[in-house]
PDB file of N, CA and C in Angstrom:
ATOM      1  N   UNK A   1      54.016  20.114  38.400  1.00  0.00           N
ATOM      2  CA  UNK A   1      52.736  20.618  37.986  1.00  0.00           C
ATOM      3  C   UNK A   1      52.367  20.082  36.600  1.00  0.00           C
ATOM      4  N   UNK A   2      53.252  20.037  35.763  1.00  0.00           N
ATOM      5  CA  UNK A   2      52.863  19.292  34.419  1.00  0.00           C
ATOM      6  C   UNK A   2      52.773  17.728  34.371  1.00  0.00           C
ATOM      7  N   UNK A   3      53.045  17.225  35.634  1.00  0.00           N
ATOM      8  CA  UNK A   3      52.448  15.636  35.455  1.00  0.00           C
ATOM      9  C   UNK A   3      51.257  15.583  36.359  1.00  0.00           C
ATOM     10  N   UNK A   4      50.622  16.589  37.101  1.00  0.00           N
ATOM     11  CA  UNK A   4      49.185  16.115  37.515  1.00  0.00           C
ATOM     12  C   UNK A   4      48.473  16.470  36.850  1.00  0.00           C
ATOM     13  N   UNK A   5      48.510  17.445  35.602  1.00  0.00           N
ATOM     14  CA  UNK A   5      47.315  17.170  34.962  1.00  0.00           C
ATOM     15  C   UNK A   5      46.828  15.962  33.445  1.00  0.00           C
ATOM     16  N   UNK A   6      47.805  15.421  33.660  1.00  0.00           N
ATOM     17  CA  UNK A   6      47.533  14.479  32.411  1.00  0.00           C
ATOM     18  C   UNK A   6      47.087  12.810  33.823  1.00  0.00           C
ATOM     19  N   UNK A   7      47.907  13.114  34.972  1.00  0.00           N
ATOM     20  CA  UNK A   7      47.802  12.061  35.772  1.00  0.00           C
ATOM     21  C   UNK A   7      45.800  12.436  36.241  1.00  0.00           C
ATOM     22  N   UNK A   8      45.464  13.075  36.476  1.00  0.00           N
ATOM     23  CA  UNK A   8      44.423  13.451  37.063  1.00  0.00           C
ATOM     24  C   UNK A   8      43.074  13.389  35.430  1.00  0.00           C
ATOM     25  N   UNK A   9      43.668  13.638  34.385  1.00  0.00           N
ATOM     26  CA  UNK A   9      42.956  13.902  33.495  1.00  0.00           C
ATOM     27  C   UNK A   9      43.022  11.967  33.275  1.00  0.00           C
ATOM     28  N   UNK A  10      44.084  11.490  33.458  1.00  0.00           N
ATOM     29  CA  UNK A  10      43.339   9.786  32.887  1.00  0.00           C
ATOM     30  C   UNK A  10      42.946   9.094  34.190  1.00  0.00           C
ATOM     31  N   UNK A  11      42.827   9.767  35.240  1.00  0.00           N
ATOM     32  CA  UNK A  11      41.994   9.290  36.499  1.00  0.00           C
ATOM     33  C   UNK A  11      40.269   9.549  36.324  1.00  0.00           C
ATOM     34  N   UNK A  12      39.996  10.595  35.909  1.00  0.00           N
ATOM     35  CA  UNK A  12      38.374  10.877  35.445  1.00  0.00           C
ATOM     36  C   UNK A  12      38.247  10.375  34.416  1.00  0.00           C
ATOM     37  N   UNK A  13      38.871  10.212  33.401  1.00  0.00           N
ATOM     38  CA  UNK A  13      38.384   9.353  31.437  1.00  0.00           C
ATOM     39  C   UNK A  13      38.130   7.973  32.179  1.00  0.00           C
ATOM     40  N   UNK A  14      39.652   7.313  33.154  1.00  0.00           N
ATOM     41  CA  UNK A  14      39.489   5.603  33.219  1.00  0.00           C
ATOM     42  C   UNK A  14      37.847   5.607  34.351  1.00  0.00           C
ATOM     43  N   UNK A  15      37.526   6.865  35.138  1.00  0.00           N
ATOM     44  CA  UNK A  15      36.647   6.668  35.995  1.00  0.00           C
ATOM     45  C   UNK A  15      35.212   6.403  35.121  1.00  0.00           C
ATOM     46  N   UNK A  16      35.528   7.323  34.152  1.00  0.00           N
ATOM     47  CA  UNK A  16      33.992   8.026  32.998  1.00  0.00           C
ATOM     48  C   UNK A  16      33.988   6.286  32.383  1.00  0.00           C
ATOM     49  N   UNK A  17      34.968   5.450  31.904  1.00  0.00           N
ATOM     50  CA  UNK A  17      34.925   4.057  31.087  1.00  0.00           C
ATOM     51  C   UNK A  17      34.619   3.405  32.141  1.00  0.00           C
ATOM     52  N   UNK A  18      34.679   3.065  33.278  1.00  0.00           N
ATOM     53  CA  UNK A  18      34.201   2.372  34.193  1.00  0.00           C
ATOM     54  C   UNK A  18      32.744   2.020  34.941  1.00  0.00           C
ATOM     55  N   UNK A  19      32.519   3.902  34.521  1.00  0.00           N
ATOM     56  CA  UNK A  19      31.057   4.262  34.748  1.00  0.00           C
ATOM     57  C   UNK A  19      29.814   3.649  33.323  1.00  0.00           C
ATOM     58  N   UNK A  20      30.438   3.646  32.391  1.00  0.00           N
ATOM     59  CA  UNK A  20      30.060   3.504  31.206  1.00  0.00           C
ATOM     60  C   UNK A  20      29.802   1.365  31.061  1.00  0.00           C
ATOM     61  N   UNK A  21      31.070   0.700  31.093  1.00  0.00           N
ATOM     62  CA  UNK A  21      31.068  -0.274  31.198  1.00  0.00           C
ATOM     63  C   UNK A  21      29.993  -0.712  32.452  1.00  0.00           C
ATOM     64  N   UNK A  22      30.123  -0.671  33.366  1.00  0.00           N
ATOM     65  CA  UNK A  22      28.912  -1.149  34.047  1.00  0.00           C
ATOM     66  C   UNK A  22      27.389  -0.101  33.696  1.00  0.00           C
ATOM     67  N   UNK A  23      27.450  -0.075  33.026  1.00  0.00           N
ATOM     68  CA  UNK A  23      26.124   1.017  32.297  1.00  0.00           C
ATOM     69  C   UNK A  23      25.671  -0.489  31.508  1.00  0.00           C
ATOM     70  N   UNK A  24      26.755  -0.338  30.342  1.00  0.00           N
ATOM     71  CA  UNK A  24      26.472  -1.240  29.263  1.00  0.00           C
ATOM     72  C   UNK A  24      26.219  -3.103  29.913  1.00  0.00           C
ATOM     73  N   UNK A  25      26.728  -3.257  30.506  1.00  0.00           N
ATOM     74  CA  UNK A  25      26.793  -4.481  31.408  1.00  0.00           C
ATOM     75  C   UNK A  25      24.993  -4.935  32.237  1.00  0.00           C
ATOM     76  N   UNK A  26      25.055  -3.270  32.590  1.00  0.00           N
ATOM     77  CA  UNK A  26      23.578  -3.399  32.924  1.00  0.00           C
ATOM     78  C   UNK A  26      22.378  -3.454  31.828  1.00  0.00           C
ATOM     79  N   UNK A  27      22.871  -2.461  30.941  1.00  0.00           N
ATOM     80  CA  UNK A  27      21.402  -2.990  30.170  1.00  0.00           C
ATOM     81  C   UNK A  27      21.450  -3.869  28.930  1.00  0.00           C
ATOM     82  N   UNK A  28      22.879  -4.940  29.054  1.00  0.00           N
ATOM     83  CA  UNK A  28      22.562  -5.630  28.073  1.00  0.00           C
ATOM     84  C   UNK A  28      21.957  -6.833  29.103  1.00  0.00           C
ATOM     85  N   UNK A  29      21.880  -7.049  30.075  1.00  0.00           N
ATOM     86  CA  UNK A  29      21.559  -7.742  31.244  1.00  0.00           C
ATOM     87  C   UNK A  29      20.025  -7.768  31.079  1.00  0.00           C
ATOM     88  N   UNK A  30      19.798  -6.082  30.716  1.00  0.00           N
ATOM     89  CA  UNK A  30      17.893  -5.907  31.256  1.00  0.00           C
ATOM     90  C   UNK A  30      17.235  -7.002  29.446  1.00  0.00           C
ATOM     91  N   UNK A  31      18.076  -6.160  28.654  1.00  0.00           N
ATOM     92  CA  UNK A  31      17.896  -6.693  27.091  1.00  0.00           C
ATOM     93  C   UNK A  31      17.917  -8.323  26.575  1.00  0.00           C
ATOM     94  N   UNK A  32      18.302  -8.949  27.560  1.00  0.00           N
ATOM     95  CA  UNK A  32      18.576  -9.985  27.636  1.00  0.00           C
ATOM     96  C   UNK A  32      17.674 -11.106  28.099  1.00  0.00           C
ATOM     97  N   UNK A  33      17.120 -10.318  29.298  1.00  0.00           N
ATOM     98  CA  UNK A  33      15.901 -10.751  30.041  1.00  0.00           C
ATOM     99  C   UNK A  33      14.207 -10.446  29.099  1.00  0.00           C
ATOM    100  N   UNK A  34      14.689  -9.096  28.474  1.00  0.00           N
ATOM    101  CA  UNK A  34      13.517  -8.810  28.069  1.00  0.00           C
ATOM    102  C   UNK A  34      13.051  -9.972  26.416  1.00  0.00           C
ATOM    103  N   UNK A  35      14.132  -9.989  26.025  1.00  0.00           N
ATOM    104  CA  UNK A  35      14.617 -10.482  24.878  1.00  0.00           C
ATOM    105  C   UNK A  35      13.557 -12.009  25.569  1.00  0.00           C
ATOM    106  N   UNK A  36      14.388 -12.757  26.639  1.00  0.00           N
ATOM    107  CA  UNK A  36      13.671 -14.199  26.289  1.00  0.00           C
ATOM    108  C   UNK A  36      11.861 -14.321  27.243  1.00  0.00           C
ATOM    109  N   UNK A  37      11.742 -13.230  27.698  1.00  0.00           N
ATOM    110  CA  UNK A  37       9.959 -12.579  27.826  1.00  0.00           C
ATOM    111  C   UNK A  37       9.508 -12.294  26.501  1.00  0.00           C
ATOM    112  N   UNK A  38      10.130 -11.876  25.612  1.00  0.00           N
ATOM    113  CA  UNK A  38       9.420 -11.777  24.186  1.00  0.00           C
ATOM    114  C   UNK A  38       9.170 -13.226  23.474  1.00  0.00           C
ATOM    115  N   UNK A  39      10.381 -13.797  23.666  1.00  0.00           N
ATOM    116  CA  UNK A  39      10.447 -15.349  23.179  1.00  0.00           C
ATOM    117  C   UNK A  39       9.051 -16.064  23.927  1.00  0.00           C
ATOM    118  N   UNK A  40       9.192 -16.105  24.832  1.00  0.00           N
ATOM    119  CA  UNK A  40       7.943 -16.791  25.949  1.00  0.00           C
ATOM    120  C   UNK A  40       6.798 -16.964  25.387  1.00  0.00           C
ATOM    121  N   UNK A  41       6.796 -14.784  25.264  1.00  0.00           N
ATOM    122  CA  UNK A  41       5.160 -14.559  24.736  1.00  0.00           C
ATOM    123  C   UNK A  41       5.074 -15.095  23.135  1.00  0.00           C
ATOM    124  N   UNK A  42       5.762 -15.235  22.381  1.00  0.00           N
ATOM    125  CA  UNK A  42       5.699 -15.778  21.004  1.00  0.00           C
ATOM    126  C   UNK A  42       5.751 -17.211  20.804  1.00  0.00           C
ATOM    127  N   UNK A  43       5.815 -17.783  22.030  1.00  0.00           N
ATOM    128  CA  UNK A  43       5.833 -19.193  21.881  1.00  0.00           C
ATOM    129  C   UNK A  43       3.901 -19.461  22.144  1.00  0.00           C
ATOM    130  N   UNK A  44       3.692 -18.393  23.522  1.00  0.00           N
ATOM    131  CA  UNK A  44       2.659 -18.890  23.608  1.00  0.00           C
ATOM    132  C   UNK A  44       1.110 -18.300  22.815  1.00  0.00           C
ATOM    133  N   UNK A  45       1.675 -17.067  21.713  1.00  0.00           N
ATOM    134  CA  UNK A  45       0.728 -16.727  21.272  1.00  0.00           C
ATOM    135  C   UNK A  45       1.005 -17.779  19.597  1.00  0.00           C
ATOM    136  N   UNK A  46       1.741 -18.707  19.177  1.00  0.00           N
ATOM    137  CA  UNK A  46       1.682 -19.530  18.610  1.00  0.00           C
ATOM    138  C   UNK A  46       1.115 -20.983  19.509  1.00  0.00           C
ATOM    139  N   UNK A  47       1.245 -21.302  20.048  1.00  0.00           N
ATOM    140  CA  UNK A  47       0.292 -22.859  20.852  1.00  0.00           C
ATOM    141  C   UNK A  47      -1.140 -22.082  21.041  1.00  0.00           C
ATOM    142  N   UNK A  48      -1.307 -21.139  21.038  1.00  0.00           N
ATOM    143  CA  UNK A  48      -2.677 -20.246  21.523  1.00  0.00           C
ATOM    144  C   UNK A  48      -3.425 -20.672  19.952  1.00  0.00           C
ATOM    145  N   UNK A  49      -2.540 -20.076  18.845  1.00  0.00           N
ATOM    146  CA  UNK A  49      -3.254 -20.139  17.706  1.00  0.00           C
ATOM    147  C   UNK A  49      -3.493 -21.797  17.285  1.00  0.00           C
ATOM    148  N   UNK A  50      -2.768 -22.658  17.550  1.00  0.00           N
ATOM    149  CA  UNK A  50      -2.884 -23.814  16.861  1.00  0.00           C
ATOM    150  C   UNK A  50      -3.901 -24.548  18.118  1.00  0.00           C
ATOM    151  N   UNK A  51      -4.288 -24.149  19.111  1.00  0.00           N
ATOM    152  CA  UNK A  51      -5.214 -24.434  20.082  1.00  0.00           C
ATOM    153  C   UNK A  51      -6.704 -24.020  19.718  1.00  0.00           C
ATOM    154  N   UNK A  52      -6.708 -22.699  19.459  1.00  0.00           N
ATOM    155  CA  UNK A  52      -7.669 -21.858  18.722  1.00  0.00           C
ATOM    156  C   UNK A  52      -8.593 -22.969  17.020  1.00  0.00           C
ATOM    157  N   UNK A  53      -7.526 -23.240  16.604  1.00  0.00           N
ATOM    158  CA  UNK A  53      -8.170 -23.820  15.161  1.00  0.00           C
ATOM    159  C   UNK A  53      -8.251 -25.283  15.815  1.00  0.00           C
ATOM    160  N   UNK A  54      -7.920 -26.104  16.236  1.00  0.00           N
ATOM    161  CA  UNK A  54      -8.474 -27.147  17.025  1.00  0.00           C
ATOM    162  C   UNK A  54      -9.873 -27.285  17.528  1.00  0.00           C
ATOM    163  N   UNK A  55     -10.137 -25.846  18.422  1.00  0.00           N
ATOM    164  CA  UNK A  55     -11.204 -25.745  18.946  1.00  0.00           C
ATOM    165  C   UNK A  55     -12.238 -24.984  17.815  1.00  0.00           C
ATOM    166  N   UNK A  56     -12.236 -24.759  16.889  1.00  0.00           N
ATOM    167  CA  UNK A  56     -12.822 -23.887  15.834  1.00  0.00           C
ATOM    168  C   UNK A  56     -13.312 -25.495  15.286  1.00  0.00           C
ATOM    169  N   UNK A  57     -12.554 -26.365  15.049  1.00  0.00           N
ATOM    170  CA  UNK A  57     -13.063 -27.339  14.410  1.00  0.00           C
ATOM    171  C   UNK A  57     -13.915 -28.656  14.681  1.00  0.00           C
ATOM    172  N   UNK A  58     -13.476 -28.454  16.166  1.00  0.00           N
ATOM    173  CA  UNK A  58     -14.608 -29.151  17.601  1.00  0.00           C
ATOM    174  C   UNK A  58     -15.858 -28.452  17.217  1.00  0.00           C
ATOM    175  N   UNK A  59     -15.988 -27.203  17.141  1.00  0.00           N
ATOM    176  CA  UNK A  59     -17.276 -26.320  17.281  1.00  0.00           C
ATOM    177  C   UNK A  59     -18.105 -26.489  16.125  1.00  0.00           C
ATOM    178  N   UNK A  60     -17.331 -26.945  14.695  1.00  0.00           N
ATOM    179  CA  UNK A  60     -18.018 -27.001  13.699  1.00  0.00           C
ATOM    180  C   UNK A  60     -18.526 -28.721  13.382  1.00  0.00           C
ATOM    181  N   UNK A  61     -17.987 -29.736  14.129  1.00  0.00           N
ATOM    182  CA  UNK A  61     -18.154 -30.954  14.085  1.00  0.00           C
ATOM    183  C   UNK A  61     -19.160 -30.740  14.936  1.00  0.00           C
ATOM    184  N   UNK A  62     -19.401 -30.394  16.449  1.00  0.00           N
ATOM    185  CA  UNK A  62     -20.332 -30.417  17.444  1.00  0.00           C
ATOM    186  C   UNK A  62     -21.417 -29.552  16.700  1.00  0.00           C
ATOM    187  N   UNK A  63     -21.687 -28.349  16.130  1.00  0.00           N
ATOM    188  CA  UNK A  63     -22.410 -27.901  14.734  1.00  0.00           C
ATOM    189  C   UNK A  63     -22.898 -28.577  13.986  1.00  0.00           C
ATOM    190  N   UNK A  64     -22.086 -29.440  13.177  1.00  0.00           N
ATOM    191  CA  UNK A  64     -23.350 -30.979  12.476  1.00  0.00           C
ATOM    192  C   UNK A  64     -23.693 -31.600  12.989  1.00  0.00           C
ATOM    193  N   UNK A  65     -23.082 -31.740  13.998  1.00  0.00           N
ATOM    194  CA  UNK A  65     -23.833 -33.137  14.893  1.00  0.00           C
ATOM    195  C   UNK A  65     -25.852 -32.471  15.360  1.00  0.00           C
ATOM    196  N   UNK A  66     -25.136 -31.152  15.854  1.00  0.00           N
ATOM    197  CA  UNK A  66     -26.634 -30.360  16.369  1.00  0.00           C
ATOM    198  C   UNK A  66     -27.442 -30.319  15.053  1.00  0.00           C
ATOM    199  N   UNK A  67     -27.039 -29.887  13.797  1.00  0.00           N
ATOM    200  CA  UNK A  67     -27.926 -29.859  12.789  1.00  0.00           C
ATOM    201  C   UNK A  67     -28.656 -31.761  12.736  1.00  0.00           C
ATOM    202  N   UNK A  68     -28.194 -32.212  12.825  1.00  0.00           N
ATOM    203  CA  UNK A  68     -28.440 -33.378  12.283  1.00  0.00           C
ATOM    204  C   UNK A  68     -29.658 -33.668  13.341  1.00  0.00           C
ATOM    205  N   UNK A  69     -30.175 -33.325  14.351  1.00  0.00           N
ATOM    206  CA  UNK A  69     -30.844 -33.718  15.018  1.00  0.00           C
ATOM    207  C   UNK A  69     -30.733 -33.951  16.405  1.00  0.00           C
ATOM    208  N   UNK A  70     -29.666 -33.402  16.561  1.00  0.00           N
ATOM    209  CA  UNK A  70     -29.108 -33.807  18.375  1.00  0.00           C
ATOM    210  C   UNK A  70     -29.684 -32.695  19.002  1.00  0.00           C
ATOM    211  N   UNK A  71     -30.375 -32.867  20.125  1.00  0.00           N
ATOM    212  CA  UNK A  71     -30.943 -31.774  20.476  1.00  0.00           C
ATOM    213  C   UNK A  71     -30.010 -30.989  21.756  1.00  0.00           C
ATOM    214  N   UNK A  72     -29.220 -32.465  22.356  1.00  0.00           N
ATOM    215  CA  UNK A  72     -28.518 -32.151  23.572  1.00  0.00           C
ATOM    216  C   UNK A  72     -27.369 -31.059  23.008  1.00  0.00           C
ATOM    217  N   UNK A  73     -26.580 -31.916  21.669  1.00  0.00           N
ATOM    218  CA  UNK A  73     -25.607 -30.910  21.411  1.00  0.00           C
ATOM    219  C   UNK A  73     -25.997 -29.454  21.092  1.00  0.00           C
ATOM    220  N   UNK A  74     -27.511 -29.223  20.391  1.00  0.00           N
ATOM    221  CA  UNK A  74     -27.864 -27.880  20.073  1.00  0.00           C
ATOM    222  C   UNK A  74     -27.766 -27.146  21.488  1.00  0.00           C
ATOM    223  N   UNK A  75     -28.259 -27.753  22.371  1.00  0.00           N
ATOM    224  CA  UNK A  75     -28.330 -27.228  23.652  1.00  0.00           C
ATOM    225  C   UNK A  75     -27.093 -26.920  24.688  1.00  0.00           C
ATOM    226  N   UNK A  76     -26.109 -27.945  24.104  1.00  0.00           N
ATOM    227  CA  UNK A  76     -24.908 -27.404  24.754  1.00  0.00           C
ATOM    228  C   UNK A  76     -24.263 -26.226  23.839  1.00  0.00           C
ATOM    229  N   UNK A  77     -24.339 -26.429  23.189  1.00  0.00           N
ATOM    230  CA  UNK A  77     -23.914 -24.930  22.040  1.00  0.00           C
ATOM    231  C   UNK A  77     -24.304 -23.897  22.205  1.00  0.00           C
ATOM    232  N   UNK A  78     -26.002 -23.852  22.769  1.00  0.00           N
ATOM    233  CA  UNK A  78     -26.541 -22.566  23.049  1.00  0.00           C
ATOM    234  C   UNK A  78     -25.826 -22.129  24.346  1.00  0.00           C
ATOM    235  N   UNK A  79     -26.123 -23.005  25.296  1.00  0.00           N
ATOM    236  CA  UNK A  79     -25.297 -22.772  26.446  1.00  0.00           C
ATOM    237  C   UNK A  79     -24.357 -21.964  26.692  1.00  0.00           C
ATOM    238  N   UNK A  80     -23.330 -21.755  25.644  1.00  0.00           N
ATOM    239  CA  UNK A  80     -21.743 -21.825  25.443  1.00  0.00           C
ATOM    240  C   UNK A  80     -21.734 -20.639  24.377  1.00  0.00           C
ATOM    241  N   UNK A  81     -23.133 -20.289  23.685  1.00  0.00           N
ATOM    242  CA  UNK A  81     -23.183 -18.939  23.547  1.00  0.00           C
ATOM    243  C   UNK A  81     -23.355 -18.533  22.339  1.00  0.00           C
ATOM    244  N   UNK A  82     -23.587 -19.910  21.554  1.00  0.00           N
ATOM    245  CA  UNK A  82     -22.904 -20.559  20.146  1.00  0.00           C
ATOM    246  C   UNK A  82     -24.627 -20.589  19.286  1.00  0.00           C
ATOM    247  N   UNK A  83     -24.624 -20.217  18.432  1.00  0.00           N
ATOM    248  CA  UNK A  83     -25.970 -20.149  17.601  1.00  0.00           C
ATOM    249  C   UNK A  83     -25.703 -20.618  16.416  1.00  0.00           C
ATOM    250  N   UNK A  84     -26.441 -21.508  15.871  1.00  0.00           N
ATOM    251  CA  UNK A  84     -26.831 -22.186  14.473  1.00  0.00           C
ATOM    252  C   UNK A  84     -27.496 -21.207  13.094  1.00  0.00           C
ATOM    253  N   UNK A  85     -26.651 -21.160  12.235  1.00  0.00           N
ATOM    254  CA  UNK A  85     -27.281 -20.874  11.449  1.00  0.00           C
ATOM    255  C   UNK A  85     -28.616 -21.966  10.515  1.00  0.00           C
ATOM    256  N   UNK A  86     -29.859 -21.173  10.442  1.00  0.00           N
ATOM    257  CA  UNK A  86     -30.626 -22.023   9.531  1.00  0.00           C
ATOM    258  C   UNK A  86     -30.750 -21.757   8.581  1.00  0.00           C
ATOM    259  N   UNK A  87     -31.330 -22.691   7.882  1.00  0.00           N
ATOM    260  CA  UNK A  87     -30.851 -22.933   6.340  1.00  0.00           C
ATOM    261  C   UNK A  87     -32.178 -22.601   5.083  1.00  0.00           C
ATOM    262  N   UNK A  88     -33.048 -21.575   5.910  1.00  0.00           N
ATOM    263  CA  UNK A  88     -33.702 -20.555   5.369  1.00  0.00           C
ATOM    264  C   UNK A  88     -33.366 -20.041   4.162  1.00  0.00           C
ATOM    265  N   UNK A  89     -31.836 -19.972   4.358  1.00  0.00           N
ATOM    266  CA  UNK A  89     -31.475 -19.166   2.545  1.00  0.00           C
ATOM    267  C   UNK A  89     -31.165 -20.182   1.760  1.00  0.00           C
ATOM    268  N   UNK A  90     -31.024 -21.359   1.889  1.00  0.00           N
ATOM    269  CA  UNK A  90     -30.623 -22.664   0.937  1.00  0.00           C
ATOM    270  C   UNK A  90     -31.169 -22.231  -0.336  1.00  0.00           C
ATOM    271  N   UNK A  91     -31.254 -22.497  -1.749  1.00  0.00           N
ATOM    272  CA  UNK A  91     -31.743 -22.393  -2.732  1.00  0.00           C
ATOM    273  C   UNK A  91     -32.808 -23.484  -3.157  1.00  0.00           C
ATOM    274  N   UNK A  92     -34.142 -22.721  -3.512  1.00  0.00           N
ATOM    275  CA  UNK A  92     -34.762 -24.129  -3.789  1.00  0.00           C
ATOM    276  C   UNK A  92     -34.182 -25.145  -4.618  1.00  0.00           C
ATOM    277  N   UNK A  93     -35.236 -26.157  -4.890  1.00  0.00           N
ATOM    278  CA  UNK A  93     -34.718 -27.862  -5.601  1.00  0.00           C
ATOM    279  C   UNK A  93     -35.095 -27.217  -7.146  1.00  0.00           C
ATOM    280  N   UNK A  94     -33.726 -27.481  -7.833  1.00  0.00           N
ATOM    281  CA  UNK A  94     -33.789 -27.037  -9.277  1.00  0.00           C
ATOM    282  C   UNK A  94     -34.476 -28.674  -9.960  1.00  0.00           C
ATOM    283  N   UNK A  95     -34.435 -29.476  -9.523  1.00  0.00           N
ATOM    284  CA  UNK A  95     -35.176 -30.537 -10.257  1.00  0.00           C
ATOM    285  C   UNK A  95     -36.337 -30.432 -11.154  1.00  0.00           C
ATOM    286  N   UNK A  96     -36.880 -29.348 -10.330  1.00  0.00           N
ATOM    287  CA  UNK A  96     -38.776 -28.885 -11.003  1.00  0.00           C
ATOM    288  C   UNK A  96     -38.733 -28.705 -12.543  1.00  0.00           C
ATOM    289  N   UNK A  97     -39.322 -29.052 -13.665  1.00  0.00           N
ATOM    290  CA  UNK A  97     -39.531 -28.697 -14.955  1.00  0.00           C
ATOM    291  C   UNK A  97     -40.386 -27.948 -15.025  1.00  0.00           C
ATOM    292  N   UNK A  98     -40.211 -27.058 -16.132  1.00  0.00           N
ATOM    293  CA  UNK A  98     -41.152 -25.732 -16.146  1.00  0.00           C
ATOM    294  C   UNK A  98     -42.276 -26.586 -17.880  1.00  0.00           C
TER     295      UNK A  98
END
């Protein structure tokens, strides 16, 4: 009687570490996965941004081109949703002598 309960007591602890180890097994598995889905999304919300200022700078070249007199490019700009500022607030010509 005094050796089944130490025999029976490290039959449930080695069962409880067994239960535990495939615990940990599993969610360093899920952590792992989730881990390189984070990587993914940070790769692609960096190419997003350096895509972004590319196209910011298309929009402002295609922008002078429309100021300058292009009527097609003003028109593809409107198209696309894109409005010109005019130059209404410019400051007059300080040249004038009083």
């Amino acid at each position: 009687m005094d050796t089944r309960l130490p025999y029976w007591g490290s039959i449930v602890f080695s069962t409880i570490a067994l239960i535990l180890l495939v615990i940990n097994v599993s969610m360093a598995n899920t952590n792992r996965t989730m881990q390189l889905d984070i990587q993914k999304r940070q790769a692609d919300i960096a190419s997003a941004q350096t895509y972004n200022q590319l196209a910011q700078g298309l929009v402002q070249a295609m922008a002078e081109a429309a100021k300058g007199g292009d009527t097609q490019m003003r028109d593809l700009l409107a198209a696309q949703g894109i409005t010109l500022k005019t130059d209404a607030a410019a400051p007059a010509d300080k040249t004038e002598k009083k």
